[in-house]
PDB file of N, CA and C in Angstrom:
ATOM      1  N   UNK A   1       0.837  -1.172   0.000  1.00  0.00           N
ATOM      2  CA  UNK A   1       0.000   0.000   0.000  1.00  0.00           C
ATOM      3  C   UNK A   1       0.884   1.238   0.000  1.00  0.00           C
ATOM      4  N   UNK A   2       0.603   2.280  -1.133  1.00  0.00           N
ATOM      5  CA  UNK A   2       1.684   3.144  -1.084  1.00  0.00           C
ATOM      6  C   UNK A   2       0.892   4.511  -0.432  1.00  0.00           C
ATOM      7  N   UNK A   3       1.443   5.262   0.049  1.00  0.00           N
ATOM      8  CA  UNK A   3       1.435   6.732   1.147  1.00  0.00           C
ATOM      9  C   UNK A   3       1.257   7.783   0.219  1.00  0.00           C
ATOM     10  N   UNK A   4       0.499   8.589   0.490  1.00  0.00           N
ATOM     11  CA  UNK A   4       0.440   9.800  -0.420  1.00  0.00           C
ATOM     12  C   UNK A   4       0.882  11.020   0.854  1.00  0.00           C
ATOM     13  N   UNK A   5       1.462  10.768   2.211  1.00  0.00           N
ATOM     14  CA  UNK A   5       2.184  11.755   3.210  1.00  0.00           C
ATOM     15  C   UNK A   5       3.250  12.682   2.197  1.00  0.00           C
ATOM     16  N   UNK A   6       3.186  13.194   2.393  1.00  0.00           N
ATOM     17  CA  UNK A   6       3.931  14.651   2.147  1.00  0.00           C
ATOM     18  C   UNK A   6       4.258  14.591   0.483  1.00  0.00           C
ATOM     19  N   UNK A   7       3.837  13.925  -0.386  1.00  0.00           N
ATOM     20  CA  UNK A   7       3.546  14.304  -1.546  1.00  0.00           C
ATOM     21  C   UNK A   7       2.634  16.056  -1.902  1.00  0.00           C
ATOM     22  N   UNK A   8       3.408  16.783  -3.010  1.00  0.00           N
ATOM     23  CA  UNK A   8       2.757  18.186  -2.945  1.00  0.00           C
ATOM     24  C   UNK A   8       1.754  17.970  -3.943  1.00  0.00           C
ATOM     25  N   UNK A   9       0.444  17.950  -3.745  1.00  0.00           N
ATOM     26  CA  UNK A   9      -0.214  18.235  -4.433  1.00  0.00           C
ATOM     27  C   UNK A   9      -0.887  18.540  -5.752  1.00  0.00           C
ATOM     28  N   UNK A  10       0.011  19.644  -5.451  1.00  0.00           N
ATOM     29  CA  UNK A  10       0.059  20.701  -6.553  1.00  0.00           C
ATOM     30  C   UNK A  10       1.410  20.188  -7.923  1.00  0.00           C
ATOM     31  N   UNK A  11       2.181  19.157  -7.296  1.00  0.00           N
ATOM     32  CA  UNK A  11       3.099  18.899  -7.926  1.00  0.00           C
ATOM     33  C   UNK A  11       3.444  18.198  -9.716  1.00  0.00           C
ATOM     34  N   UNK A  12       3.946  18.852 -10.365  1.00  0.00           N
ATOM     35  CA  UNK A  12       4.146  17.928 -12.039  1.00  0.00           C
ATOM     36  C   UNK A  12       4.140  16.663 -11.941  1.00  0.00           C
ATOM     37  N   UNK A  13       2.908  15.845 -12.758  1.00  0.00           N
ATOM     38  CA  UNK A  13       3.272  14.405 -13.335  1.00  0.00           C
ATOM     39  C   UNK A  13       4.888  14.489 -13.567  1.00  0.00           C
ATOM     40  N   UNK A  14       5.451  13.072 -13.700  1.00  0.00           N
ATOM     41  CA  UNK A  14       6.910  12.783 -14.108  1.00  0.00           C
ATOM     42  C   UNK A  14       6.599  13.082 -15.862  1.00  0.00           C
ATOM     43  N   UNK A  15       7.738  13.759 -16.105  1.00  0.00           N
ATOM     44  CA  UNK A  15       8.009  13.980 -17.936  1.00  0.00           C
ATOM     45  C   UNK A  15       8.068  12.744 -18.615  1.00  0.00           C
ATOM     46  N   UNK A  16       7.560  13.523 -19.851  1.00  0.00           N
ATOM     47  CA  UNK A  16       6.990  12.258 -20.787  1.00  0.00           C
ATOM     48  C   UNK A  16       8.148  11.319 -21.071  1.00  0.00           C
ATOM     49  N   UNK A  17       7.951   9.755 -21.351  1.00  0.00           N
ATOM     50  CA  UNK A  17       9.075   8.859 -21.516  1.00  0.00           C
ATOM     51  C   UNK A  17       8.476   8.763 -23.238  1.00  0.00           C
ATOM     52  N   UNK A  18      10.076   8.574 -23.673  1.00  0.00           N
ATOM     53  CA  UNK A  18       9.885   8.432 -25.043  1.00  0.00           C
ATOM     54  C   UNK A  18      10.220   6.249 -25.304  1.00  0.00           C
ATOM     55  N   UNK A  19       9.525   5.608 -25.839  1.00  0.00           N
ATOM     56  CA  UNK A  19      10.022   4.432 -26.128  1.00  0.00           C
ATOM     57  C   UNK A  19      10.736   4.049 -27.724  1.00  0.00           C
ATOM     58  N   UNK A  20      11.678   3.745 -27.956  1.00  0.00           N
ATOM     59  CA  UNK A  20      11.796   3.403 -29.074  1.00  0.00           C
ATOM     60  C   UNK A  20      11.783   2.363 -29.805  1.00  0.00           C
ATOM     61  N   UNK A  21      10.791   2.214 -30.834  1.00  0.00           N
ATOM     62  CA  UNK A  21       9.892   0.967 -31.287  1.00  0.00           C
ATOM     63  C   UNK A  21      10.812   0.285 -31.692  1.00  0.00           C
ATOM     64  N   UNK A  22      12.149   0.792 -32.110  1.00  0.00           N
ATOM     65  CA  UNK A  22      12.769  -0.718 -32.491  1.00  0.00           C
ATOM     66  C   UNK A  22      13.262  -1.835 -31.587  1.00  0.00           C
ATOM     67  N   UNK A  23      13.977  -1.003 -31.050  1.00  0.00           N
ATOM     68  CA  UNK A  23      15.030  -1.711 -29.493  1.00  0.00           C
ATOM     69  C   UNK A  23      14.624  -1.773 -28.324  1.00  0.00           C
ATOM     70  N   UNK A  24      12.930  -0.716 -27.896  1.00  0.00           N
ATOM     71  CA  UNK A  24      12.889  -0.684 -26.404  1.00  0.00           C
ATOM     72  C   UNK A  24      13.764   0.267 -25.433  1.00  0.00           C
ATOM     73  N   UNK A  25      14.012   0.741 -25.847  1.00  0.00           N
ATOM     74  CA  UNK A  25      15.120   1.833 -25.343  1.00  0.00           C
ATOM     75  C   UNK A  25      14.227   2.835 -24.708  1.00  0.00           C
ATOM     76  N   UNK A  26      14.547   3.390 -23.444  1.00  0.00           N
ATOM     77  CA  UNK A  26      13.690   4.636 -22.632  1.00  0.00           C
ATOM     78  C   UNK A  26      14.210   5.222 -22.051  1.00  0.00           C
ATOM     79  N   UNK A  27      13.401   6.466 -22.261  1.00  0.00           N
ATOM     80  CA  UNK A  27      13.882   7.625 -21.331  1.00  0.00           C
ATOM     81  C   UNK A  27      13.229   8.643 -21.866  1.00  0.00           C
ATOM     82  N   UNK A  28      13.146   9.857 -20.886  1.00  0.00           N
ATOM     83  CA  UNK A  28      12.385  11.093 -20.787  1.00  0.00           C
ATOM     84  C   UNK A  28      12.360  11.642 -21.623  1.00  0.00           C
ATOM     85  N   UNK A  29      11.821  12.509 -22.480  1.00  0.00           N
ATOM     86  CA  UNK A  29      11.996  13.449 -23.455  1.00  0.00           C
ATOM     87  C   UNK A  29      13.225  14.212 -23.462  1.00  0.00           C
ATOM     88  N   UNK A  30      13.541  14.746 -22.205  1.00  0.00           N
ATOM     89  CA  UNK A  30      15.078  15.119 -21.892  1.00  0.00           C
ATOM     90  C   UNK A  30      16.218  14.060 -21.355  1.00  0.00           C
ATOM     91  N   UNK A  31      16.197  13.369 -21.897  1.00  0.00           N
ATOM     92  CA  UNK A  31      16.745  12.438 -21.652  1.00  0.00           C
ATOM     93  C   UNK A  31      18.140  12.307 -22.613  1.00  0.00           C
ATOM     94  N   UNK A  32      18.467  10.894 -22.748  1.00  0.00           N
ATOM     95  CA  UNK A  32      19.570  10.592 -23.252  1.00  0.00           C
ATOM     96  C   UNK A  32      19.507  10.619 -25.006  1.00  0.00           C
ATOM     97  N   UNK A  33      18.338  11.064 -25.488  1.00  0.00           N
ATOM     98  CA  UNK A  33      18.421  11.201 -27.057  1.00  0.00           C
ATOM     99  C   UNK A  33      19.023  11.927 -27.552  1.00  0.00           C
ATOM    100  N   UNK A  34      19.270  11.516 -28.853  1.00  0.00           N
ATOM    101  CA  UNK A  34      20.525  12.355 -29.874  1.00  0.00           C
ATOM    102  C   UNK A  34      19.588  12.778 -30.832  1.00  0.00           C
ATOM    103  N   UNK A  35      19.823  14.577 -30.700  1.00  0.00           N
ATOM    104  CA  UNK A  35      18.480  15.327 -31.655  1.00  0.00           C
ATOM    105  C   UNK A  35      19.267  15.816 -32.378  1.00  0.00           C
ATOM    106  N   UNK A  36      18.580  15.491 -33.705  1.00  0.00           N
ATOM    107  CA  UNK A  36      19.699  15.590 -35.051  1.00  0.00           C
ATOM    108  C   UNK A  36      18.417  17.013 -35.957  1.00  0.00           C
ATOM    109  N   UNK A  37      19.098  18.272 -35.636  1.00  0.00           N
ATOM    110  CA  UNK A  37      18.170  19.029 -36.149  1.00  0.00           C
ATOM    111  C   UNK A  37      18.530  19.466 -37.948  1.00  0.00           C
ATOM    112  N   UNK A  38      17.159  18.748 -38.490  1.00  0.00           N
ATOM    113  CA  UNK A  38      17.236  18.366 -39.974  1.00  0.00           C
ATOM    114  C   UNK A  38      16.731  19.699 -40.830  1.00  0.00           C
ATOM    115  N   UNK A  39      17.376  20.120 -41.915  1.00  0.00           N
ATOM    116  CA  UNK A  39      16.946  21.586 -42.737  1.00  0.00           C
ATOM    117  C   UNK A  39      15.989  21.023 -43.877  1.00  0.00           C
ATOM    118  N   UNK A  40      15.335  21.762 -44.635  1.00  0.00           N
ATOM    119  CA  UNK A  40      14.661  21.761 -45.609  1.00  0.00           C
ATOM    120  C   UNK A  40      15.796  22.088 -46.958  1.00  0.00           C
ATOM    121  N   UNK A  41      15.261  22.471 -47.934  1.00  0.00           N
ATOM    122  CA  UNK A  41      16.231  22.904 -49.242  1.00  0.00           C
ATOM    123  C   UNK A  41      16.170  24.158 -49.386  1.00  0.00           C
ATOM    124  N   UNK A  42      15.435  25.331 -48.356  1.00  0.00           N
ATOM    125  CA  UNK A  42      15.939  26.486 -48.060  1.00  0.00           C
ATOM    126  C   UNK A  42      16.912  26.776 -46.907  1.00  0.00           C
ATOM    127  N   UNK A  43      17.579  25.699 -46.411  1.00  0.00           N
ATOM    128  CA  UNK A  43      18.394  25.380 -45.691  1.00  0.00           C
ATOM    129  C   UNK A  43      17.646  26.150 -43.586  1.00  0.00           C
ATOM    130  N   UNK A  44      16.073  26.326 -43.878  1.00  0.00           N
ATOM    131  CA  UNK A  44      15.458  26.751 -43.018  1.00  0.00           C
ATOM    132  C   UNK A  44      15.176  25.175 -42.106  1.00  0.00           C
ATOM    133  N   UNK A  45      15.356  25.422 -40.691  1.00  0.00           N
ATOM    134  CA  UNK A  45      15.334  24.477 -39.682  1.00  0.00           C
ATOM    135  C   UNK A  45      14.157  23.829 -39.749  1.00  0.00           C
ATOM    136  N   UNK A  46      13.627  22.322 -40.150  1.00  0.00           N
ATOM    137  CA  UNK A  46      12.736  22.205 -40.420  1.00  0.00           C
ATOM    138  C   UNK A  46      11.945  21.480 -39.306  1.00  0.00           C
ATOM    139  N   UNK A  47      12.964  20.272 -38.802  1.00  0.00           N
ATOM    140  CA  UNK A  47      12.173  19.551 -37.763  1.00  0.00           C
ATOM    141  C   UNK A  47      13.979  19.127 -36.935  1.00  0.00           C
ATOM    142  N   UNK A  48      13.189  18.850 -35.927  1.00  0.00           N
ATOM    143  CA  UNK A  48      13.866  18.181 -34.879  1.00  0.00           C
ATOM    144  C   UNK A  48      13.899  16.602 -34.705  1.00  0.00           C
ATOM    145  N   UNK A  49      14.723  15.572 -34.964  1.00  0.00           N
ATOM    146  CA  UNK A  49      14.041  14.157 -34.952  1.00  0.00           C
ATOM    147  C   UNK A  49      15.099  13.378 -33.399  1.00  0.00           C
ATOM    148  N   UNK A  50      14.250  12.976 -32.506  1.00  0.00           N
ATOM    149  CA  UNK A  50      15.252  12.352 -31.672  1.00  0.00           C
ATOM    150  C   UNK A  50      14.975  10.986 -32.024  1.00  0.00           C
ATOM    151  N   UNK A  51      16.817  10.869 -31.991  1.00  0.00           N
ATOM    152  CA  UNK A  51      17.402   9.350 -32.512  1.00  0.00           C
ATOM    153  C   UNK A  51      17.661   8.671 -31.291  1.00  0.00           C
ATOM    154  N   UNK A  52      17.508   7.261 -31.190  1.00  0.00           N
ATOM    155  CA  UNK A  52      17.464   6.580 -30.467  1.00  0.00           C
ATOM    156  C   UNK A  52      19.456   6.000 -30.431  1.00  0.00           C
ATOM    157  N   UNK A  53      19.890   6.548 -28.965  1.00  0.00           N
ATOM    158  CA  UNK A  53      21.209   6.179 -28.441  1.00  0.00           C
ATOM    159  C   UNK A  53      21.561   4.482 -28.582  1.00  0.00           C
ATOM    160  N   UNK A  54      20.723   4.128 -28.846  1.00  0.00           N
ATOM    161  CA  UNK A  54      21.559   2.197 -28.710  1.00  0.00           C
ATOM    162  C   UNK A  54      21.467   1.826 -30.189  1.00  0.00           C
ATOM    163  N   UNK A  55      20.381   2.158 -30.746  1.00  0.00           N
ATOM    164  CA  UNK A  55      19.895   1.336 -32.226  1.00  0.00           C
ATOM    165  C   UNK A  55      20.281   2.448 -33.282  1.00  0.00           C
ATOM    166  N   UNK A  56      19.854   3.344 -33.504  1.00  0.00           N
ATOM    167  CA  UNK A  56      20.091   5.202 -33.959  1.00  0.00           C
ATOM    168  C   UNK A  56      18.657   5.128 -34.750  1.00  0.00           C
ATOM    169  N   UNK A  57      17.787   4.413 -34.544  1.00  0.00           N
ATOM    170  CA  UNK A  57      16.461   4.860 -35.100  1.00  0.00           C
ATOM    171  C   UNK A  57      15.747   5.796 -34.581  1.00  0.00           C
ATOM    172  N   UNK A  58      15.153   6.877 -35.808  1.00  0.00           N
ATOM    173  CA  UNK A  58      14.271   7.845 -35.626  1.00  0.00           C
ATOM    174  C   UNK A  58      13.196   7.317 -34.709  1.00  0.00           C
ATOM    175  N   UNK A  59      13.064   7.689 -33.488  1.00  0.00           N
ATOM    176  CA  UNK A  59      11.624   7.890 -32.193  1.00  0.00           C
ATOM    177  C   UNK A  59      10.680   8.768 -32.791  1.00  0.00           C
ATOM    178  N   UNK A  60      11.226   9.763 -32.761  1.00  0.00           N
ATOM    179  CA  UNK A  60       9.594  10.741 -33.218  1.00  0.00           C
ATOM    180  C   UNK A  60      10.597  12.448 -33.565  1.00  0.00           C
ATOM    181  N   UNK A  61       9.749  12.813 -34.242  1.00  0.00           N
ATOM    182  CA  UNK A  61       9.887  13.612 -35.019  1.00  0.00           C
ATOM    183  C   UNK A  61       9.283  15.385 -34.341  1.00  0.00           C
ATOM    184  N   UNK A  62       9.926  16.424 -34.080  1.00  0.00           N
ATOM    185  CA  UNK A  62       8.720  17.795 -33.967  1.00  0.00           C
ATOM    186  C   UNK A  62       9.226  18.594 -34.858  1.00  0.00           C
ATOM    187  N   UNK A  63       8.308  19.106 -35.483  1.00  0.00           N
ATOM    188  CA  UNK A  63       8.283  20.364 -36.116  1.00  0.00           C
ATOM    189  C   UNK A  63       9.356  21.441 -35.545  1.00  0.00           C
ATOM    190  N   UNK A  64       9.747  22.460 -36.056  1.00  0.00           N
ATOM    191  CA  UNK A  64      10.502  23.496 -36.251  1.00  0.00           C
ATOM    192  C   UNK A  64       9.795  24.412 -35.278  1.00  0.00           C
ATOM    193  N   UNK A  65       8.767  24.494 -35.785  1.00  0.00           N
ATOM    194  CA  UNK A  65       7.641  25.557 -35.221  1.00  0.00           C
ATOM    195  C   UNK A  65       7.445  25.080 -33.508  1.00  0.00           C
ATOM    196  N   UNK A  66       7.414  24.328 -33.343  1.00  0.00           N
ATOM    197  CA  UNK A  66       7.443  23.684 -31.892  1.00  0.00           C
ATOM    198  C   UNK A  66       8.491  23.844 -30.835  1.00  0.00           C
ATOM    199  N   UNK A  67       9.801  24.246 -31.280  1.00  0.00           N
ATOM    200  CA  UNK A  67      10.602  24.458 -30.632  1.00  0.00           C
ATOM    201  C   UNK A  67      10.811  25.591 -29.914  1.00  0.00           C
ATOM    202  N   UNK A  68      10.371  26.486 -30.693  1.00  0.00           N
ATOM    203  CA  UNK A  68      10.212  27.627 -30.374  1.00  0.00           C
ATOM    204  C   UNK A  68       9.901  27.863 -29.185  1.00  0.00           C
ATOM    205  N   UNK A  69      10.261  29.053 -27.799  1.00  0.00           N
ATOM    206  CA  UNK A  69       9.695  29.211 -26.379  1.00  0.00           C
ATOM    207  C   UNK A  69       9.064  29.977 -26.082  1.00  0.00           C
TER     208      UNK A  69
END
């Protein structure tokens, strides 16, 4: 039976885990991935793709526009 004592409330879910479909490989969005930021043929930043550290397969992909803060 687990305790919810002095847990805050108000506090963040844990950050999103990314899995990678080939190998099983995990970890956080900030985590241990290798983000290989890819251009278009106006040499404008197009997307962001994090590669998976054990296998080097593409996980998932964001837009350009997304990065942005």
């Amino acid at each position: 039976m687990s305790s919810n004592i002095g847990r805050d409330p108000h506090a963040r879910p844990p950050k999103m885990v990314l899995i990678c479909p080939t190998c099983g490989h995990e970890s956080p969005l900030g985590g241990d991935w290798r983000i290989d930021n890819r251009h278009d043929s106006t040499d404008d930043l197009a997307e962001s793709v994090y590669v998976c550290p054990e296998c080097t397969s593409d996980v998932t992909r964001r837009p350009a526009e997304s990065l942005v803060e």
